[in-house]
Protein backbone atom coordinates (compact mmCIF):
# COMPACT_ATOMS: atom_id res chain seq x y z
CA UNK A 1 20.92 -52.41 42.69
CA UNK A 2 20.88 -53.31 38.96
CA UNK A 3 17.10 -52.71 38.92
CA UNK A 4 18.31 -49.41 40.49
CA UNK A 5 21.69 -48.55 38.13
CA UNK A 6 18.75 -49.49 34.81
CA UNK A 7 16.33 -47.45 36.02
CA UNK A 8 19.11 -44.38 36.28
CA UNK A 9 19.96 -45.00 32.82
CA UNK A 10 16.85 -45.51 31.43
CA UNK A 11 16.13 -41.87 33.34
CA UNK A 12 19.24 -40.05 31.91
CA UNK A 13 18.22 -41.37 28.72
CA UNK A 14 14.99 -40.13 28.51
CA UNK A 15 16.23 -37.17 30.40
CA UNK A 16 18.94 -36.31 27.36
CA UNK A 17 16.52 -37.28 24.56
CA UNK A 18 13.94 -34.85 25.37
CA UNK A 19 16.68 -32.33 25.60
CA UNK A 20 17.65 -32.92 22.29
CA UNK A 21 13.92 -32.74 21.41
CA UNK A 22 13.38 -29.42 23.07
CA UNK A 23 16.54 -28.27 21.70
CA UNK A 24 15.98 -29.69 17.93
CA UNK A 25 12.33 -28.10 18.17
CA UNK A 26 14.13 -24.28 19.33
CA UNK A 27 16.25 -24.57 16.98
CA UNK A 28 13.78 -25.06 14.08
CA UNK A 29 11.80 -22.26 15.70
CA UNK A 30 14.68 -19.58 15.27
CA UNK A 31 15.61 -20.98 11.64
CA UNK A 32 11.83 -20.66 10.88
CA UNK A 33 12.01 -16.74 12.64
CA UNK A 34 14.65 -16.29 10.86
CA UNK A 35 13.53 -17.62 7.51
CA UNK A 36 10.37 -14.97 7.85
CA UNK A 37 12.55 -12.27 8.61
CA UNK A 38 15.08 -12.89 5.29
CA UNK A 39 11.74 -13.16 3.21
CA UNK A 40 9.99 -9.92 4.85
CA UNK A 41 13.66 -7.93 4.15
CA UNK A 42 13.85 -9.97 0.45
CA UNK A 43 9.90 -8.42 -0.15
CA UNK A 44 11.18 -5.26 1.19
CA UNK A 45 14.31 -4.41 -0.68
CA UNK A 46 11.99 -6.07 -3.66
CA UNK A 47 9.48 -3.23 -3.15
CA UNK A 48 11.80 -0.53 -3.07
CA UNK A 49 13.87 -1.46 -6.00
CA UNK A 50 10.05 -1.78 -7.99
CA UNK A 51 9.10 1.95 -6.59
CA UNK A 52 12.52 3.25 -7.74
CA UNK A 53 11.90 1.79 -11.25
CA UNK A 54 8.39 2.66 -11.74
CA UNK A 55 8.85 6.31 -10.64
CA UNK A 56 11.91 6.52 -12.50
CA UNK A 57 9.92 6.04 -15.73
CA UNK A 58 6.18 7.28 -15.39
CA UNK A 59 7.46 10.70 -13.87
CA UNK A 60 10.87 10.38 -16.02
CA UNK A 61 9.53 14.24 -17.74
CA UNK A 62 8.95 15.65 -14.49
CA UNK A 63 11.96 14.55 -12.49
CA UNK A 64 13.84 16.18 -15.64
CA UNK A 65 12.86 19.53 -14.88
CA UNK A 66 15.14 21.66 -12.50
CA UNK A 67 11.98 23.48 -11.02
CA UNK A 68 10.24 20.24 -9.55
CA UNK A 69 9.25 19.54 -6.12
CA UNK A 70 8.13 17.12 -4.37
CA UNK A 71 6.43 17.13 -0.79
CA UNK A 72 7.97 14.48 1.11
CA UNK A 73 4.85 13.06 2.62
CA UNK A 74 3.60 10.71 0.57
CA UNK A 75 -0.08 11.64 -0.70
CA UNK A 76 -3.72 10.01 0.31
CA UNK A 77 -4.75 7.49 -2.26
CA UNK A 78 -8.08 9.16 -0.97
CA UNK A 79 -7.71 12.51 -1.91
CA UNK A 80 -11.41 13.69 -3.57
CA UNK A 81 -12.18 9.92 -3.03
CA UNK A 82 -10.19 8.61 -5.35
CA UNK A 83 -10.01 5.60 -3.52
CA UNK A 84 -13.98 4.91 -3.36
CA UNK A 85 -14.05 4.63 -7.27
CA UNK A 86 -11.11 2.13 -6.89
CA UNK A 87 -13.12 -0.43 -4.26
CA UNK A 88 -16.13 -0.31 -6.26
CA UNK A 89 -14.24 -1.41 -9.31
CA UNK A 90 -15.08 -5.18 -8.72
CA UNK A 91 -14.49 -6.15 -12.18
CA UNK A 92 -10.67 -4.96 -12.19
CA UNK A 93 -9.51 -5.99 -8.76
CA UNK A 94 -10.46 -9.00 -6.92
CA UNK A 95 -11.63 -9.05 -3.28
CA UNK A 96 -8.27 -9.92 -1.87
CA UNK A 97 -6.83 -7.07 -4.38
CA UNK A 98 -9.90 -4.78 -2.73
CA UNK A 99 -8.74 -5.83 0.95
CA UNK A 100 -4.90 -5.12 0.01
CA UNK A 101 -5.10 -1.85 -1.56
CA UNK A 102 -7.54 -1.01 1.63
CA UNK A 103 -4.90 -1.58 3.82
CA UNK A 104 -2.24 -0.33 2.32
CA UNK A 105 -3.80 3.21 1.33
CA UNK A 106 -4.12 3.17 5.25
CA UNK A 107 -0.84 2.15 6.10
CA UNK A 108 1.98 2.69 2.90
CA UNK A 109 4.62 1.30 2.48
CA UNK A 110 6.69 4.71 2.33
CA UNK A 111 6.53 6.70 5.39
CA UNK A 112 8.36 9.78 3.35
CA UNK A 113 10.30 10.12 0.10
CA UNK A 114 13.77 11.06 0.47
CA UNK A 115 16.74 11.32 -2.41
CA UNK A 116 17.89 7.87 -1.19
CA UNK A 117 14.76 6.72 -3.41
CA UNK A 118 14.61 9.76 -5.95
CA UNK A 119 18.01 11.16 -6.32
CA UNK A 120 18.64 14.58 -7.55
CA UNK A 121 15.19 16.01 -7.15
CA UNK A 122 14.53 19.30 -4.83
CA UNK A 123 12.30 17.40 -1.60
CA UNK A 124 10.09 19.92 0.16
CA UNK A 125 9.07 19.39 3.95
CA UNK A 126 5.14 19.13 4.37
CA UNK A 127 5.79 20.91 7.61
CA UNK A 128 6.73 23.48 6.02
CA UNK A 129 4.45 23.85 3.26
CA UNK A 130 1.73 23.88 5.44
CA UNK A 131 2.78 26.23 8.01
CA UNK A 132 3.16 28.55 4.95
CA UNK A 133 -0.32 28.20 3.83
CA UNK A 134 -1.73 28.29 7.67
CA UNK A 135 -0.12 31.87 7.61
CA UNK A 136 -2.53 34.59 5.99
CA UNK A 137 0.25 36.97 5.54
CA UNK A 138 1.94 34.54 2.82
CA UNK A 139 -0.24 31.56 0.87
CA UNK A 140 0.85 31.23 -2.69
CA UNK A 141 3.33 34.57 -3.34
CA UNK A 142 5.40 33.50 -0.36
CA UNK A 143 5.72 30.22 -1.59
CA UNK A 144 6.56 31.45 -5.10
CA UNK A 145 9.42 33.58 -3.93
CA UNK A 146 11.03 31.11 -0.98
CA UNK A 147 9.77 27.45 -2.20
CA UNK A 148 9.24 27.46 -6.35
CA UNK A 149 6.89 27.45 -9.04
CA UNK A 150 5.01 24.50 -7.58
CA UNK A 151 4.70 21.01 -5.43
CA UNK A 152 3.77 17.99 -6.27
CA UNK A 153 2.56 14.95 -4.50
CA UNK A 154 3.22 11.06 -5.21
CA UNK A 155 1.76 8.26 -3.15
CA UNK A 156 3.46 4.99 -2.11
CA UNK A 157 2.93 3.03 -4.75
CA UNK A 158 0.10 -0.01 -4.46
CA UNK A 159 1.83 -3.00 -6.29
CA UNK A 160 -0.60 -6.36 -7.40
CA UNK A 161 0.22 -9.35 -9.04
CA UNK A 162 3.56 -10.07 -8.82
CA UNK A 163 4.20 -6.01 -9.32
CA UNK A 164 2.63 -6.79 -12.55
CA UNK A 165 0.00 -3.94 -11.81
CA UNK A 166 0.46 -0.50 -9.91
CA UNK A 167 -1.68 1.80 -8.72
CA UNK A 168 -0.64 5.22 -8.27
CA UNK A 169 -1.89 8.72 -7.08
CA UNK A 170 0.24 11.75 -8.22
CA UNK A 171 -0.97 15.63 -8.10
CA UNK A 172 0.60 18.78 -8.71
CA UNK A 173 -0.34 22.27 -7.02
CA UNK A 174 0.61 26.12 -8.40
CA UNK A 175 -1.52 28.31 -7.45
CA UNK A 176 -5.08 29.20 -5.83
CA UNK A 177 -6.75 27.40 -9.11
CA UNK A 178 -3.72 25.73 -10.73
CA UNK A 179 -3.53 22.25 -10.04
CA UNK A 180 -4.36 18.29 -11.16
CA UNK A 181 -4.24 14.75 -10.38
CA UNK A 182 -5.38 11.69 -10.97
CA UNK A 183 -5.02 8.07 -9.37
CA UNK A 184 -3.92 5.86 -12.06
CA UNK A 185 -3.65 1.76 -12.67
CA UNK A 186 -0.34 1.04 -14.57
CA UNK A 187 0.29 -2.41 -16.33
CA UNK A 188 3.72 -3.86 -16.99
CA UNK A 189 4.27 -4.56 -20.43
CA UNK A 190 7.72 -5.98 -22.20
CA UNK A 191 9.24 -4.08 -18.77
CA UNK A 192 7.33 -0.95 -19.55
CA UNK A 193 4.88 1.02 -17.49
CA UNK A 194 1.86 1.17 -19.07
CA UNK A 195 -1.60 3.26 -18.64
CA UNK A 196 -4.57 1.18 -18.70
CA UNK A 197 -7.20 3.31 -16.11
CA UNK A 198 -7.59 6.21 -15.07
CA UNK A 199 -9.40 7.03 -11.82
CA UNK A 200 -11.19 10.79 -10.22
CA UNK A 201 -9.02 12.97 -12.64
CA UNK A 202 -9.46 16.24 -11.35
CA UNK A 203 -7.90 20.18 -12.56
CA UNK A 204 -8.26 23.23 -11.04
């Protein structure tokens, strides 16, 4: 019987220390989850407050004027190539930096701009633009008359290094032949966006 009663206890022992094992090891498990997800949302809200900051000052001219407009899908790092010039820059960017800026251009950050990131700026559907130029019967005049003077185009910002470095594609169209762009690397300096290559600058 005691053989019996020791055994039980040595059982229920075992039995509630491996509980507290499993539970101990869960419970690590959801702190670690939940670790990941505070950093992702800390590198998010990080990201955001960086593109609101950078745009604010390299485009602080254009955002000025009353007739600007900006399309709200973000533009193609890859428009006219760009972007080929960029990965065979090996002397700039390093191969993780290559790999990154790959990926990214593929999948941005910023699905669509919006005046929760660029306040006080007139925001132009891409929809729309583009079902104005499918239509022969309007192109350019129409858009003059119902849209503005213009659209432009930023892309979601690429940051490296800390957000040290960003690379950024930003065009402008106003007509049949009246347009630029240009993807461009920008270095901070003393918290100041600076212009140290240019990539693919094109005019029309």
């Amino acid at each position: 019987m005691r053989i019996a009663s020791h055994y039980k206890n040595s059982m229920s022992k075992l039995t509630l220390a491996f509980g507290l094992c499993i539970s101990m090891i869960s419970c690590r498990q959801t702190n670690t989850k939940q670790t990941a997800n505070t950093l992702n949302e800390t590198d998010s809200i990080q990201y955001f407050n960086e593109v609101v900051q950078f745009i604010k000052q390299v485009k602080q001219q254009q955002l000025k004027d009353s007739s600007f407009i900006l399309e709200d899908e973000p533009s193609s790092l890859d428009y006219f190539d760009c972007l080929q010039d960029v990965i065979h820059d090996t002397i700039t960017y390093s191969e993780n930096e290559i790999r990154l800026i790959k990926q990214q251009s593929k999948h941005p950050h910023i699905k669509v701009w919006t005046n929760s990131l660029i306040p006080n700026i007139k925001i132009a559907s891409a929809d729309t633009i583009q079902n104005i130029f499918k239509d022969d019967t309007k192109g350019w005049q129409y858009f003059y008359t119902h849209i503005g003077r213009g659209v432009s185009g930023f892309s979601s910002p690429i940051f490296l290094r800390h957000f040290n470095y960003c690379l950024f594609y930003s065009d402008n169209s106003c007509g049949g032949l009246c347009g630029e762009g240009h993807l461009t690397l920008y270095k901070k300096e003393k918290d100041k966006w600076v212009e140290i290559k240019s990539y693919c600058n094109w005019v029309s």
